[in-house]
Protein backbone atom coordinates (compact mmCIF):
# COMPACT_ATOMS: atom_id res chain seq x y z
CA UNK A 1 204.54 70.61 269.69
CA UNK A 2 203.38 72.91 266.94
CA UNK A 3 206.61 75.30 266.71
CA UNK A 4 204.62 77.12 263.75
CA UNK A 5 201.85 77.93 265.46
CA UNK A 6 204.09 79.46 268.47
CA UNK A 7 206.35 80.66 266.09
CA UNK A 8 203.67 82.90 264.59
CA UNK A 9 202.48 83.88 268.56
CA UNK A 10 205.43 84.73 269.25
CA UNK A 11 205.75 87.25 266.55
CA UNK A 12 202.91 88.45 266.99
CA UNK A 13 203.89 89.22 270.59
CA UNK A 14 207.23 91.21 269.38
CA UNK A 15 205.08 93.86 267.51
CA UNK A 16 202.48 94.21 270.36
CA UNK A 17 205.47 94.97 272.79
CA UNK A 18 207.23 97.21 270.37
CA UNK A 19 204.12 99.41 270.12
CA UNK A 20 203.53 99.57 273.70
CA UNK A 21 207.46 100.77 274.54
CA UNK A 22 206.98 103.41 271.77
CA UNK A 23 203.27 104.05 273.56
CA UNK A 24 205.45 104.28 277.03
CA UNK A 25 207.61 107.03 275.24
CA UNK A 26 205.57 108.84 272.72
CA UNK A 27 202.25 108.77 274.15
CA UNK A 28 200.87 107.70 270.33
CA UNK A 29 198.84 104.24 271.12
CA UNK A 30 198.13 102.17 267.98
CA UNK A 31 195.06 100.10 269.05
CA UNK A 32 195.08 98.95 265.57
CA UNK A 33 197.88 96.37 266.53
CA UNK A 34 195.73 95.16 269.29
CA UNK A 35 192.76 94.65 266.70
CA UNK A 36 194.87 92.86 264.26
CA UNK A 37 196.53 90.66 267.39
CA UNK A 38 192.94 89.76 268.59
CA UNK A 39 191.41 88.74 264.93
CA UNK A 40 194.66 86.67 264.67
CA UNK A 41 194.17 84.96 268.11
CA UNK A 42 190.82 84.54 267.64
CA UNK A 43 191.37 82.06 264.55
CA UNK A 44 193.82 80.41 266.60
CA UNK A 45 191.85 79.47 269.00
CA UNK A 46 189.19 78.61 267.09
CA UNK A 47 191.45 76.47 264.53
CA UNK A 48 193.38 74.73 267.74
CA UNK A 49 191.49 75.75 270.92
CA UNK A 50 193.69 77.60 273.34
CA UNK A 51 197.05 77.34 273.16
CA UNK A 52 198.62 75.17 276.15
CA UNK A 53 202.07 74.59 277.60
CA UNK A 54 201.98 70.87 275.89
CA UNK A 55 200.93 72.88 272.49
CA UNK A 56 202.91 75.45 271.44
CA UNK A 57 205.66 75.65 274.14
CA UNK A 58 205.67 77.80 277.75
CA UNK A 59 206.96 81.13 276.48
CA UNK A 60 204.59 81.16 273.01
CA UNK A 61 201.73 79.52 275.77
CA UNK A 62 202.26 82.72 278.05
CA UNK A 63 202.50 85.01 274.87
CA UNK A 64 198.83 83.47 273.82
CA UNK A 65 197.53 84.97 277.16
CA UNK A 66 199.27 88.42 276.61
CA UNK A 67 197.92 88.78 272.95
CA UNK A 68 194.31 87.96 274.76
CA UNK A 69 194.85 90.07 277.76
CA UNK A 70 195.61 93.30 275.28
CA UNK A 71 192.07 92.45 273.57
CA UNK A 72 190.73 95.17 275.55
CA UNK A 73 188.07 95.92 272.68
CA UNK A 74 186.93 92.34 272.84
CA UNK A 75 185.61 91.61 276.32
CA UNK A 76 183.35 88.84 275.21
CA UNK A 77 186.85 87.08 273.93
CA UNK A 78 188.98 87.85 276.80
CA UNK A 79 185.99 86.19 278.77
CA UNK A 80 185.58 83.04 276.47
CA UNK A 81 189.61 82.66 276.69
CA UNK A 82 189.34 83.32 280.49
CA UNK A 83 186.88 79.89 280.51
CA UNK A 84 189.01 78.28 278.33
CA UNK A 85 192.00 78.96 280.44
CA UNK A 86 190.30 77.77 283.39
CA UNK A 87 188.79 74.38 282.14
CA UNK A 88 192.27 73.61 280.79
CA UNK A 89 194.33 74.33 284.06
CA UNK A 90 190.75 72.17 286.14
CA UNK A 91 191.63 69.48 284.30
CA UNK A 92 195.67 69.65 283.95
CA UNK A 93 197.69 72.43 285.52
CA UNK A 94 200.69 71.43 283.76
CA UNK A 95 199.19 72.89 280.33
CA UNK A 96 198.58 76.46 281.95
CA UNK A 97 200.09 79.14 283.86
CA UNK A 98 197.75 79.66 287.17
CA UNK A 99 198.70 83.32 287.48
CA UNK A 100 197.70 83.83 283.66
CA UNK A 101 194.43 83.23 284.95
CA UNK A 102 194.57 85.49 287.60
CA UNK A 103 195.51 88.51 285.58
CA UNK A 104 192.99 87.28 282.91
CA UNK A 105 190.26 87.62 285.51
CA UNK A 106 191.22 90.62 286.77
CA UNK A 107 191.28 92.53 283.42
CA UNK A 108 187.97 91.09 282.88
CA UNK A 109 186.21 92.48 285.88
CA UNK A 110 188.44 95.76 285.08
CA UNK A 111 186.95 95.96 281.78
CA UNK A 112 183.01 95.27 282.77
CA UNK A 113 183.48 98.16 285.68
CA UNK A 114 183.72 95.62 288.84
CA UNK A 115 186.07 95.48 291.15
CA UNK A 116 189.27 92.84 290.39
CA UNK A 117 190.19 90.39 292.80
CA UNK A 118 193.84 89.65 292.50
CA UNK A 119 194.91 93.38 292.35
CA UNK A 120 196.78 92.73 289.30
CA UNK A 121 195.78 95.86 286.84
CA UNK A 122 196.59 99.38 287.11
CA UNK A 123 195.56 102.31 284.91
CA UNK A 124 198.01 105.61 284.51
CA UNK A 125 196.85 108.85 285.40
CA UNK A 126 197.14 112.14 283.17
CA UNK A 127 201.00 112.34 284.56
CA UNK A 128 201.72 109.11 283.51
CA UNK A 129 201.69 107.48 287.03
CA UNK A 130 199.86 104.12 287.82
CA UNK A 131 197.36 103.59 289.95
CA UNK A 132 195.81 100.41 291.50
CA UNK A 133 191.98 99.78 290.04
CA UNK A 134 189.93 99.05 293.25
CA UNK A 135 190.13 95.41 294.48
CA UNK A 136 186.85 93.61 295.73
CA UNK A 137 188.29 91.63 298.86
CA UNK A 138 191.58 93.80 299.69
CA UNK A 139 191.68 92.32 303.44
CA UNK A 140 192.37 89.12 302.30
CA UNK A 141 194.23 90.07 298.61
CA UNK A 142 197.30 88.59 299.79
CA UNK A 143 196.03 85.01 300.73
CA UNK A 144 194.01 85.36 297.43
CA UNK A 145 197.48 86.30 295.58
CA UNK A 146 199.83 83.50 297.15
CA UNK A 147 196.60 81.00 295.82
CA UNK A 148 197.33 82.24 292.17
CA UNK A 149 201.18 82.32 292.53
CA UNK A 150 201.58 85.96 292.53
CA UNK A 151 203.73 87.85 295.33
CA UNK A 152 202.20 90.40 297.99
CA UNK A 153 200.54 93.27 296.76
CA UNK A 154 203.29 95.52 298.15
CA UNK A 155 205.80 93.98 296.29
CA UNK A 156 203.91 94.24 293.09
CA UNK A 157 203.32 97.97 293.71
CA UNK A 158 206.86 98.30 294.21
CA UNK A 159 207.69 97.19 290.78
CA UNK A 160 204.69 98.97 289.27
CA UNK A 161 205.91 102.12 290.59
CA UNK A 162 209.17 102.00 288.68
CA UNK A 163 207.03 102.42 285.38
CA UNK A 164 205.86 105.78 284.28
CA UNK A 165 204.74 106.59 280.62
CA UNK A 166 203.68 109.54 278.49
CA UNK A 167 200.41 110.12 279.32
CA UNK A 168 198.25 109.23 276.16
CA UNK A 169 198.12 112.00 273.76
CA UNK A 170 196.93 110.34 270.71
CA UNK A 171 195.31 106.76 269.93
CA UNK A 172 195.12 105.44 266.52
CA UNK A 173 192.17 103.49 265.71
């Protein structure tokens, strides 16, 4: 196990959190910390491929996937992680969180302007409420979810609905 390499994941993971509870409160997002996250993962994973369970440990494994899943500027690398993720987990599930890939997928599709499948991302509304983006297959989005792991979609609107944030009054680029 490389406990550098998920030391330095993990880290990285502590100041994209940090930012995002101050976002929650403040309204001020830094999408420079996002940047600077995704240039860092990006020689990662080109220096080691993508970091798996066996790798750098399951917490600084999952932490890999959040860093890539806040590369909102980078489709093309959410996408090429997204493969990656998916090769891995074809040819040993052990090494990769199946509904990391889920929510991966979804945020792509999000991001391109299609329709997710999992109904894993929501965007907040000018009050600060979320919303659920539109889902491509919604009579069947709970066999779909218990596939990938994830509970029914009710459930995971319950606990969406407990988060409400200042609606964005200022990014920093």
């Amino acid at each position: 196990m490389n406990k550098n390499l998920a030391k330095i994941i993990n880290k990285m993971v502590v100041i994209d959190q940090k930012m995002r509870r101050k976002a929650m409160k403040t309204g001020i997002w830094n999408k420079r910390i996002d940047k600077q996250n995704t240039l860092k993962m990006r020689r990662v994973v080109k220096k080691y491929g993508w970091p798996t369970i066996n790798m750098v440990g399951k917490k600084a494994s999952k932490n890999a996937w959040l860093l890539v899943q806040h590369a909102d500027h980078d489709i093309k690398f959410q996408k090429f992680c997204f493969h990656l993720m998916e090769g891995i987990y074809k040819e040993n599930p052990k090494e990769i969180l199946k509904t990391n890939i889920a929510y991966l997928k979804d945020r792509v599709l999000v991001n391109e302007g299609k329709r997710q499948i999992f109904g894993t991302q929501f965007y907040t509304n000018k009050k600060g409420i979320f919303g659920l983006w539109p889902i491509k297959d919604m009579k069947n989005i709970n066999k779909t979810r218990k596939e990938y792991n994830l509970p029914l979609l009710s459930e995971y609107q319950k606990l969406i609905k407990i988060y409400k944030t200042s609606p964005i009054k200022k990014v920093i680029k």
